[in-house]
C-alpha atoms as a PDB file:
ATOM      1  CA  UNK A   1      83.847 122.781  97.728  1.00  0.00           C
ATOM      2  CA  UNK A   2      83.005 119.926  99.626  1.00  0.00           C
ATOM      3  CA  UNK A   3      85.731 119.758 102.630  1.00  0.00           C
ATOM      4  CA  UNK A   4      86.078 116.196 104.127  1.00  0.00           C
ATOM      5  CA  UNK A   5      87.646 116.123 107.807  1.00  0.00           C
ATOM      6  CA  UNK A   6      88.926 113.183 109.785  1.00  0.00           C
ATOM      7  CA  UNK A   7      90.942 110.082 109.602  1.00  0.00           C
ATOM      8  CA  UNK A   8      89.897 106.379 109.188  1.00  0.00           C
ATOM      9  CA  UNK A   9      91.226 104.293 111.565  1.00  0.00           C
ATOM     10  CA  UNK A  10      93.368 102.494 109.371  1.00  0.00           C
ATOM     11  CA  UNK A  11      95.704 102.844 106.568  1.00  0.00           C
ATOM     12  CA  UNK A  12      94.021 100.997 104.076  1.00  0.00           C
ATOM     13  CA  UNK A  13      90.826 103.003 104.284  1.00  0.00           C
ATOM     14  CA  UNK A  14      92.475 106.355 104.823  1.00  0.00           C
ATOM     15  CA  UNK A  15      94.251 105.541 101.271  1.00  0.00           C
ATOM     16  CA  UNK A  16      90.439 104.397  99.998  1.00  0.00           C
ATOM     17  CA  UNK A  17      89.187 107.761 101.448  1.00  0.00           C
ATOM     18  CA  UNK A  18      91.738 109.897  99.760  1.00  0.00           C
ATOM     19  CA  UNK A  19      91.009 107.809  96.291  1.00  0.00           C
ATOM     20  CA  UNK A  20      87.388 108.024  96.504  1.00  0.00           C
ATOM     21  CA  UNK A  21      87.991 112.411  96.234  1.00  0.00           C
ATOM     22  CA  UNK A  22      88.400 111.773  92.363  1.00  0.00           C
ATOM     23  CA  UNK A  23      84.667 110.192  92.420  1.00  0.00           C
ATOM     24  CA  UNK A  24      83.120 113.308  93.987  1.00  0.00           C
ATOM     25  CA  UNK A  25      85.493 115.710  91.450  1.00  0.00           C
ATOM     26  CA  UNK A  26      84.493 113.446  88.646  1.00  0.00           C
ATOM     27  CA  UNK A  27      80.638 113.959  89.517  1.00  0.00           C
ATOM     28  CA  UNK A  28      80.904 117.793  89.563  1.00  0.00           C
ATOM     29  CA  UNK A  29      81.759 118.593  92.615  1.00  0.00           C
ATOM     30  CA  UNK A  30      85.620 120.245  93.831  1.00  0.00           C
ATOM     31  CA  UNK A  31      86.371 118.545  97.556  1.00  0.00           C
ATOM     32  CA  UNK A  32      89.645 118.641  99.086  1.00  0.00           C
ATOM     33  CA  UNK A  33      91.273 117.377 102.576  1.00  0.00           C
ATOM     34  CA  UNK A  34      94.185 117.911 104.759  1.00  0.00           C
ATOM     35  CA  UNK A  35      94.522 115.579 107.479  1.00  0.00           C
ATOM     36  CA  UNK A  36      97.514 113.534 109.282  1.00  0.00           C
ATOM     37  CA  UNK A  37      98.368 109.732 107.812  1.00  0.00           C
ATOM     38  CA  UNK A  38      98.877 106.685 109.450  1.00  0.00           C
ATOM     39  CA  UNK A  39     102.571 106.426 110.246  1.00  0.00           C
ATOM     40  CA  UNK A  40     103.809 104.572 107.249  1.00  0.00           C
ATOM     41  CA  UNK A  41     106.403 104.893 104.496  1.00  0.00           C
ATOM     42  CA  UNK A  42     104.613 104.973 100.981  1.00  0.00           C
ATOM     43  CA  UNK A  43     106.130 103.833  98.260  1.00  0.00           C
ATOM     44  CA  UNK A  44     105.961 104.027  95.047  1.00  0.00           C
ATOM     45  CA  UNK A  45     105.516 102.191  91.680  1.00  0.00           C
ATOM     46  CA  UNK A  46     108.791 102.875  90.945  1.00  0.00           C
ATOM     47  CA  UNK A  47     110.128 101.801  94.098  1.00  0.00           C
ATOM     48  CA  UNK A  48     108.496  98.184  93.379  1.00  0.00           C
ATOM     49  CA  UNK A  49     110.610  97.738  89.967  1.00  0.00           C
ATOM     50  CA  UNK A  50     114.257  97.974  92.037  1.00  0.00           C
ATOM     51  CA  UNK A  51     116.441  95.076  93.053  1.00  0.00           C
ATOM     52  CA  UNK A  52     116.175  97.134  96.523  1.00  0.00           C
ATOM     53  CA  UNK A  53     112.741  97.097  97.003  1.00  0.00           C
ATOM     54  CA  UNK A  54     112.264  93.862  99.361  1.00  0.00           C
ATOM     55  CA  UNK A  55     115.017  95.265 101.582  1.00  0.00           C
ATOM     56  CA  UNK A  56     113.547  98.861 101.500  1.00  0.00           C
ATOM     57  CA  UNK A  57     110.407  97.775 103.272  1.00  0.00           C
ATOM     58  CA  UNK A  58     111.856  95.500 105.857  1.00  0.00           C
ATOM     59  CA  UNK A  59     114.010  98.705 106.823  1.00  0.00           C
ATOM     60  CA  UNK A  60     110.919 100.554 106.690  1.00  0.00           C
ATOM     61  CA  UNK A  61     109.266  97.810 109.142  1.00  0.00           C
ATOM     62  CA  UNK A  62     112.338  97.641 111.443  1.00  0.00           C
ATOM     63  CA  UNK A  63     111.930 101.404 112.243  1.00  0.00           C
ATOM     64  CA  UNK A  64     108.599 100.863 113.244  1.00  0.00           C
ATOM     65  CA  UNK A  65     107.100 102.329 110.078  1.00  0.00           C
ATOM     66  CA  UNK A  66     104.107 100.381 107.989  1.00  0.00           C
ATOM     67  CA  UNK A  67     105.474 100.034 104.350  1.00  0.00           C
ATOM     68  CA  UNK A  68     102.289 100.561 102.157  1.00  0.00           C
ATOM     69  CA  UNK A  69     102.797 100.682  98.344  1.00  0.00           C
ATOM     70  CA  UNK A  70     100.964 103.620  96.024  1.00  0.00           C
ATOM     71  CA  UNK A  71      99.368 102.811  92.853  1.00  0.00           C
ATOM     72  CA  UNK A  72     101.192 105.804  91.164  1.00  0.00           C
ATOM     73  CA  UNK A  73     104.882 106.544  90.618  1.00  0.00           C
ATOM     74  CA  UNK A  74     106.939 108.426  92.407  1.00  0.00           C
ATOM     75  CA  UNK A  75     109.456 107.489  95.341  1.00  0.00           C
ATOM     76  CA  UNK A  76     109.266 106.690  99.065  1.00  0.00           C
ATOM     77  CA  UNK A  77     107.369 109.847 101.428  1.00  0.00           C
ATOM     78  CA  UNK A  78     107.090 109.119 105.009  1.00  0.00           C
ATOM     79  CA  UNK A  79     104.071 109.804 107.940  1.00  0.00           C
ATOM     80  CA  UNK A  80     104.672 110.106 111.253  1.00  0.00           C
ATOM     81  CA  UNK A  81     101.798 109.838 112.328  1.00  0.00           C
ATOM     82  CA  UNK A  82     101.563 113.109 114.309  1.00  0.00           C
ATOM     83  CA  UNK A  83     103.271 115.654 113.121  1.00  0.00           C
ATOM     84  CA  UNK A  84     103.670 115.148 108.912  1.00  0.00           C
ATOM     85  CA  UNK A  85     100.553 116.286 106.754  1.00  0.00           C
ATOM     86  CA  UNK A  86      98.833 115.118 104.158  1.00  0.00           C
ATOM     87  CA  UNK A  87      96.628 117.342 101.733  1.00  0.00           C
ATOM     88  CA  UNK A  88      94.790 116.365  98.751  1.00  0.00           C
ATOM     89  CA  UNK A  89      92.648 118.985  96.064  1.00  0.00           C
ATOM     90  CA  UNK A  90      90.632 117.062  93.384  1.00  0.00           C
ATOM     91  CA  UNK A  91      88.980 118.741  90.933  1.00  0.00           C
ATOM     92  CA  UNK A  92      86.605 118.357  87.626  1.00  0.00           C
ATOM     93  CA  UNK A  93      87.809 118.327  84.405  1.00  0.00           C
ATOM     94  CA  UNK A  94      86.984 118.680  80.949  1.00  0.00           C
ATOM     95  CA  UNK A  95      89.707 117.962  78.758  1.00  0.00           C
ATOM     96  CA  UNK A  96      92.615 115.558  80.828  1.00  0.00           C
ATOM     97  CA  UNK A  97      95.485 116.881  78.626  1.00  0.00           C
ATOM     98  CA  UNK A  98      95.070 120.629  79.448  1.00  0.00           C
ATOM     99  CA  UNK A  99      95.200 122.548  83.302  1.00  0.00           C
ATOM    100  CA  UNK A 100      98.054 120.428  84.462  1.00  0.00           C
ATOM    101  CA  UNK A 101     100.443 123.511  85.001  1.00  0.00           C
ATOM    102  CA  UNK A 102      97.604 125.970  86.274  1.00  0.00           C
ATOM    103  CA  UNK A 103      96.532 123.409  89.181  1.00  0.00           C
ATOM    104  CA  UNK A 104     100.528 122.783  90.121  1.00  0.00           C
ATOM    105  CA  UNK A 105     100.352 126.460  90.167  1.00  0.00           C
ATOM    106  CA  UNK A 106      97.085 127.131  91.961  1.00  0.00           C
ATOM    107  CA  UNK A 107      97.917 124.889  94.407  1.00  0.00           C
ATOM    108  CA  UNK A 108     101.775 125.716  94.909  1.00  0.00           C
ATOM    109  CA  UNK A 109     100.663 129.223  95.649  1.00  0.00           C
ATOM    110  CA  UNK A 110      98.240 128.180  97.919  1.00  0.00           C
ATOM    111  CA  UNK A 111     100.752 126.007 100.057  1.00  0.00           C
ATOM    112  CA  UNK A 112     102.676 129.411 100.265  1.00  0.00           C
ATOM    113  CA  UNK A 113      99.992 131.015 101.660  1.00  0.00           C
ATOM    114  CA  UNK A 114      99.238 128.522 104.322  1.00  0.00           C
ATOM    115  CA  UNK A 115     102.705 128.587 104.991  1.00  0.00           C
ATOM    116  CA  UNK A 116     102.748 132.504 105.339  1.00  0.00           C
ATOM    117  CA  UNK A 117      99.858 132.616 107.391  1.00  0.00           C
ATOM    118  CA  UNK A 118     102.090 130.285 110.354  1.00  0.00           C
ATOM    119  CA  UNK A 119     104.890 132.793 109.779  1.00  0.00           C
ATOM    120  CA  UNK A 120     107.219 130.676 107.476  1.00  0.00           C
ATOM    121  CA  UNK A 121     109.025 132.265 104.262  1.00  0.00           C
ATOM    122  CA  UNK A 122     109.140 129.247 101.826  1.00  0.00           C
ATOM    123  CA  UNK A 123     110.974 128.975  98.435  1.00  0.00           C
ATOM    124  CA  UNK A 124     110.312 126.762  95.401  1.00  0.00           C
ATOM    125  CA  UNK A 125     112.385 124.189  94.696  1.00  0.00           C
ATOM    126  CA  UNK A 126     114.320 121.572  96.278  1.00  0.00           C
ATOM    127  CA  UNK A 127     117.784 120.785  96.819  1.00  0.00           C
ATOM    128  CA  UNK A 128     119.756 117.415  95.606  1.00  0.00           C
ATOM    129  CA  UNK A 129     119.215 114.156  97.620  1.00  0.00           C
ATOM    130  CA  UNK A 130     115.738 115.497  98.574  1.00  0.00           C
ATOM    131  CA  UNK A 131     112.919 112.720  98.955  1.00  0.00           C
ATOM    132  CA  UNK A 132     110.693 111.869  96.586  1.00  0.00           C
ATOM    133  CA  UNK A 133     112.093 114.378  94.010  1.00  0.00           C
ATOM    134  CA  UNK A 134     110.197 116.268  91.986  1.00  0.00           C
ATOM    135  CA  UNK A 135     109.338 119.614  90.355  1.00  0.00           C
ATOM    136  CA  UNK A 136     106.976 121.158  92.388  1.00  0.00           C
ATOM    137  CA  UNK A 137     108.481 121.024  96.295  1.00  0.00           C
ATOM    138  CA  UNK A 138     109.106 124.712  98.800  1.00  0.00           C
ATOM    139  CA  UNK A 139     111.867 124.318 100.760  1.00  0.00           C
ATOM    140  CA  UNK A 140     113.554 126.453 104.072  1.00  0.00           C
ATOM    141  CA  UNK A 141     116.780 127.664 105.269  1.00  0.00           C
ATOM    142  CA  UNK A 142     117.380 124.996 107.579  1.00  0.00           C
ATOM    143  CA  UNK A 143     120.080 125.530 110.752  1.00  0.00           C
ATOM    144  CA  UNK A 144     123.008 123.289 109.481  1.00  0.00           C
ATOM    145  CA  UNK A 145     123.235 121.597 112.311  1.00  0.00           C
ATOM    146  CA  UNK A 146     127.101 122.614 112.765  1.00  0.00           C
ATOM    147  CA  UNK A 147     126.292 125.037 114.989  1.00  0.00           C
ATOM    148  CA  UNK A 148     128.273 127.301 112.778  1.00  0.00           C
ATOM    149  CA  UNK A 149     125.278 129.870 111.671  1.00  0.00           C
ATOM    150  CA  UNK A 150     125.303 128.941 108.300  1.00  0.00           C
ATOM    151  CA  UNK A 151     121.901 127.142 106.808  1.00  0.00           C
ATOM    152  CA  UNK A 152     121.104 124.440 104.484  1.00  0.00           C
ATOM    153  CA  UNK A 153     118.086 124.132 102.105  1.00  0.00           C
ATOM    154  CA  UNK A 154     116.093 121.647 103.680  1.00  0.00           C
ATOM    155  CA  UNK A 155     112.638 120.278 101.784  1.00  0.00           C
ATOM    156  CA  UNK A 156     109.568 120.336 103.618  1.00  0.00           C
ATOM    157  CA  UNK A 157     106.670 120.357 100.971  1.00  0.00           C
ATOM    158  CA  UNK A 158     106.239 117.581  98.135  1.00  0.00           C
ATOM    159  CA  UNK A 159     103.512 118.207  95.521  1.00  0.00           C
ATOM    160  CA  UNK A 160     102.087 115.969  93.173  1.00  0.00           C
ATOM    161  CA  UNK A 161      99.611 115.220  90.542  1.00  0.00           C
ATOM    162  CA  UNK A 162      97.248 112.764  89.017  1.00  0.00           C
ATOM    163  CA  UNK A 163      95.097 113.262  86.369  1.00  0.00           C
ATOM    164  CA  UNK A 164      92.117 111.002  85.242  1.00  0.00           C
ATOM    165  CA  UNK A 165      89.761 111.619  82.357  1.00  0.00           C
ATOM    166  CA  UNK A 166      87.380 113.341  84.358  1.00  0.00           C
ATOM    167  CA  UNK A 167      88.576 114.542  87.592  1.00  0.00           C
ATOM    168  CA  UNK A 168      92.468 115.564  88.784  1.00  0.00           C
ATOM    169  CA  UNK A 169      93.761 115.722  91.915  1.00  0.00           C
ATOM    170  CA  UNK A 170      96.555 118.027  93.803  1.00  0.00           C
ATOM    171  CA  UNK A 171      98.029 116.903  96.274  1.00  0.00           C
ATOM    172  CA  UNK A 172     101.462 116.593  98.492  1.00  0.00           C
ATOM    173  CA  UNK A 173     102.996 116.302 101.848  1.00  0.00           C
ATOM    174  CA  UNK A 174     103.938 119.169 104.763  1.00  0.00           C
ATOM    175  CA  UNK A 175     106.514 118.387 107.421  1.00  0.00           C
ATOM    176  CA  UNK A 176     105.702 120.323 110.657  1.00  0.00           C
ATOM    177  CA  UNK A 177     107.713 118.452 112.674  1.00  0.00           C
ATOM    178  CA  UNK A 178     109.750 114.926 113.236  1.00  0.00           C
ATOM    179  CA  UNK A 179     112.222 115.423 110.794  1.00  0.00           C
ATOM    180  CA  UNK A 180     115.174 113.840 112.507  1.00  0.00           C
ATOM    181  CA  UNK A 181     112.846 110.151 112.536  1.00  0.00           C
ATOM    182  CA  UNK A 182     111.586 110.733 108.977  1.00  0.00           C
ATOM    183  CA  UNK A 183     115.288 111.285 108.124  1.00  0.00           C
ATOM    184  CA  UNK A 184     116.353 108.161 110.007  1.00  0.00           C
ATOM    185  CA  UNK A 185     114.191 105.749 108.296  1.00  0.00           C
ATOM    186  CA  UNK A 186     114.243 107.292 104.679  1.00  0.00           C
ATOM    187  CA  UNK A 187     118.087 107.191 105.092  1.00  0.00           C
ATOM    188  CA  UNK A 188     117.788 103.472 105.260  1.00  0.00           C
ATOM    189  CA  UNK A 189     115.001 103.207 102.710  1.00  0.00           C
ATOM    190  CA  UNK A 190     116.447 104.800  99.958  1.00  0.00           C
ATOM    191  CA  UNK A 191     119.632 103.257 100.854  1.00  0.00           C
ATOM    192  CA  UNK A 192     118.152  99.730 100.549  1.00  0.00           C
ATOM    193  CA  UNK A 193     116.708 101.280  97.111  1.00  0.00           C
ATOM    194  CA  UNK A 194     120.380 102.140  95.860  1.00  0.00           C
ATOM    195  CA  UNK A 195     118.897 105.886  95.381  1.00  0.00           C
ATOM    196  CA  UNK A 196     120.195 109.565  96.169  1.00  0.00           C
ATOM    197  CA  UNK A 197     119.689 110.739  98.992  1.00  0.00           C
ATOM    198  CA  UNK A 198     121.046 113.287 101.393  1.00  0.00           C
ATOM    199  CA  UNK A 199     119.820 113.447 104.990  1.00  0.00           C
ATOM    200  CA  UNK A 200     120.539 117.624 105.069  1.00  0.00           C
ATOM    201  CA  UNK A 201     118.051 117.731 102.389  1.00  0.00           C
ATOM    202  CA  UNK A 202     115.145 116.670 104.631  1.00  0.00           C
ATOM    203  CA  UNK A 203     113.656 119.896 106.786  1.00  0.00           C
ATOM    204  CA  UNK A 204     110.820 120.788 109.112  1.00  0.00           C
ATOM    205  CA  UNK A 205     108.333 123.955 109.657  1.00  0.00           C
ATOM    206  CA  UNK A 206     110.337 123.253 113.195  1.00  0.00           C
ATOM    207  CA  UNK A 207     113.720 123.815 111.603  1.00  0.00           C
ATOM    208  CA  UNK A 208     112.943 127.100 111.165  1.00  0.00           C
ATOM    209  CA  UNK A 209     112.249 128.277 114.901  1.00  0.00           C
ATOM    210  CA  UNK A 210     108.507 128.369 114.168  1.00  0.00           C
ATOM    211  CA  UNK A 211     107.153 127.258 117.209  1.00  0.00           C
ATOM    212  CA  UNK A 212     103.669 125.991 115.294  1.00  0.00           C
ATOM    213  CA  UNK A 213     101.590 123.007 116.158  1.00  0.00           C
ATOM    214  CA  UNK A 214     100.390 120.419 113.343  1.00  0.00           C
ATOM    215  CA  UNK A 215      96.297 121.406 113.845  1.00  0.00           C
ATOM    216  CA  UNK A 216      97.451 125.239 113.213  1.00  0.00           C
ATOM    217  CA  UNK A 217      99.467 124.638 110.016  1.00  0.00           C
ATOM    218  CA  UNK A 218      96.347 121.909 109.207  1.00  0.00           C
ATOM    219  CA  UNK A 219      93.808 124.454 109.751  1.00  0.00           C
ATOM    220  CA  UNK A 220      95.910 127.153 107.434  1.00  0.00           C
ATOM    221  CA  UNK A 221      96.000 125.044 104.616  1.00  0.00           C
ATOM    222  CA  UNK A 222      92.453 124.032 104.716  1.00  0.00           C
ATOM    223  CA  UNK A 223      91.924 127.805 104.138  1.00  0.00           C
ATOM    224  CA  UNK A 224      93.929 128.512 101.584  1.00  0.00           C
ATOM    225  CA  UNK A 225      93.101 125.179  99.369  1.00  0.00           C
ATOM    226  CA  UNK A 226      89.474 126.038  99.370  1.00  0.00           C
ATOM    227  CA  UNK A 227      89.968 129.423  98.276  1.00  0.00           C
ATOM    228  CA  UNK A 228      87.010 131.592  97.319  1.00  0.00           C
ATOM    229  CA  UNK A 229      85.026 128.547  97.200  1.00  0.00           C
ATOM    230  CA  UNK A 230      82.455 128.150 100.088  1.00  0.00           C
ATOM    231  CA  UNK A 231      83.846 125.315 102.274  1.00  0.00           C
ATOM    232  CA  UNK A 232      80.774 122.527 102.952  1.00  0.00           C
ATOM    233  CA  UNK A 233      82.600 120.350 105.936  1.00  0.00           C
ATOM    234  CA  UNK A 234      81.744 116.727 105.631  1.00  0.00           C
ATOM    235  CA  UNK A 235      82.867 113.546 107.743  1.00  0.00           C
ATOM    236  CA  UNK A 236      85.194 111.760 105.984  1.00  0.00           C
ATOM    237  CA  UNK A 237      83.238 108.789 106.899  1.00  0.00           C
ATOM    238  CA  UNK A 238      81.077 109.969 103.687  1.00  0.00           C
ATOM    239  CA  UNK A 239      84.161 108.643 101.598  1.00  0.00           C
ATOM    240  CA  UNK A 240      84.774 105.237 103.379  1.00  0.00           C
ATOM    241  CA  UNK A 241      81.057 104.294 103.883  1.00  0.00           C
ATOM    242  CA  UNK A 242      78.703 106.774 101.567  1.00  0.00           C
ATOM    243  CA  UNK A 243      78.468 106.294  97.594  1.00  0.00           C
ATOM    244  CA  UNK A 244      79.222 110.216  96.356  1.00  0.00           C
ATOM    245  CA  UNK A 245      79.602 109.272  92.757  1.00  0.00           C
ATOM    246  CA  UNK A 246      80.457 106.446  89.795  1.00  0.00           C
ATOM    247  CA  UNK A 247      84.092 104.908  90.382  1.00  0.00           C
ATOM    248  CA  UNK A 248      84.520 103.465  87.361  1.00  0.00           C
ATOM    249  CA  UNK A 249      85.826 105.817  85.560  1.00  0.00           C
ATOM    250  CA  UNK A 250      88.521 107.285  87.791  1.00  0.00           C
ATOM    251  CA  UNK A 251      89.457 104.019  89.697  1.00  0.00           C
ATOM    252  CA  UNK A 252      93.411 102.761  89.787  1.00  0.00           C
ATOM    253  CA  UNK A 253      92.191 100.304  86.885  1.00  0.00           C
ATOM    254  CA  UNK A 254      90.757 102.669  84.818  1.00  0.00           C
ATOM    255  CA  UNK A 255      91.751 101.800  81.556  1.00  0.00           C
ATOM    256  CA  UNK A 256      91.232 105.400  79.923  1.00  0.00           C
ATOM    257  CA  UNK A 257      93.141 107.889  79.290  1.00  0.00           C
ATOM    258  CA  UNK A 258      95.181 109.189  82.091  1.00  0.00           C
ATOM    259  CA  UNK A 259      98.429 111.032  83.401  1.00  0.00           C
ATOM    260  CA  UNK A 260     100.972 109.754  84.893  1.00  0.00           C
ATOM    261  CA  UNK A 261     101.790 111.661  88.407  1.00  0.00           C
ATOM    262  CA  UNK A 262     104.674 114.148  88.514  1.00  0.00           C
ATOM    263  CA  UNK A 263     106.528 112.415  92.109  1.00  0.00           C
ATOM    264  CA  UNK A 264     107.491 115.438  94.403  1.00  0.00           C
ATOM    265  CA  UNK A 265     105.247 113.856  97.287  1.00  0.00           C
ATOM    266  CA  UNK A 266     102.206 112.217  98.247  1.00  0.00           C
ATOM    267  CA  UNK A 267     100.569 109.186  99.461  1.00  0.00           C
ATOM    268  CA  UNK A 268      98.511 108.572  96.078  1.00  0.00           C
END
């Protein structure tokens, strides 16, 4: 498995870099990363299609956050910048309309793994008013903030997918850390949208007294994506500058037959 490391320094080619996976899948070849974003909100195609959406990004903007929109479906995930991750799992395939609920999964057990390994007990699922809902998401017992004892369930891991005809990727969003922001400006995002959304819903690694920093949980999940396949670390400037395979047949305007991605989470 090719294993691509780093971040470009900017938004637009970090989103190129992550895109550019499905070229190397698509030429035979399984590469993943996990890496921090850009702080940004991402939205989705969905988002674009509400009376909202206008308002939603300059509420993005006025809490400092770069509003970015994904060429997929799916509703508005946000990057801190330091202390949200990002991980991404693109694979070959043969026939598009088959594997879908293997990789989800493949990769959800993986993500419980990782999460294992930093000493957290996650669950599957999510619970109402989460972000960017969707059907593959682990979530915590969460303090409730009442200082009462009692605990909330709190999401802090979004999965998605996107299949193409010849490659599929896997990928989703881990909150270390930062909640309280992220909850601050999604509050008024999906607000602006007119959409559920409960602030309680959104949780941390650091909600649940794991003392953990991003590189460690990072690091973990780089592990336990690749799997029993041999890392090979490359630079992700290999994605932004090299030419590792044909885009035209796994490119956002591919015409050919495709499926759509289940939301959950994601910068796709």
């Amino acid at each position: 498995m090719r294993l691509y490391r780093g971040r470009p320094s900017t938004i637009e080619t970090d989103r190129a870099a992550s895109t550019r996976l499905l070229e190397v899948a698509a030429a035979g070849d399984p590469a993943a990363r996990v890496w921090v974003p850009h702080r940004q909100v991402a939205f989705g195609r969905r988002d674009a299609g509400t009376d909202g959406y206008s308002r939603a990004l300059e509420a993005a903007r006025a809490r400092g956050f770069p509003a970015v929109e994904r060429a997929v479906g799916g509703r508005a995930v946000a990057y801190d910048g330091e202390t949200t991750i990002a991980f991404a799992r693109a694979e070959p395939v043969t026939d598009f309309r088959r594997g879908i609920d293997d990789r989800y999964e493949r990769t959800t057990a993986a993500i419980e793994r990782a999460l294992g390994d930093v000493g957290l007990e996650a669950r599957r699922g999510e619970p109402d008013g989460a972000f960017c809902p969707g059907s593959h998401s682990l979530s915590i017992a969460a303090p409730s903030g009442g200082g009462d004892g009692n605990s909330r369930s709190a999401k802090v891991v979004g999965i998605a997918q996107r299949v193409r005809q010849q490659a599929a990727v896997t990928a989703g969003i881990v909150i270390v850390d930062g909640g309280n922001e992220l909850v601050g400006v999604l509050e008024d995002v999906y607000g602006a949208l007119g959409l559920a959304f409960d602030p309680d819903a959104v949780g941390a690694l650091a909600d649940a007294g794991i003392d953990v920093e991003p590189e460690t949980v990072r690091a973990a999940l780089e592990t336990a994506l690749a799997g029993d396949d041999e890392p090979e670390p490359r630079p992700i400037a290999e994605l932004v500058d090299g030419e590792p395979g044909d885009v035209s047949r796994v490119s956002d305007t591919d015409d050919g037959p495709s499926v759509p991605d289940d939301s959950g989470g994601g910068s796709w």
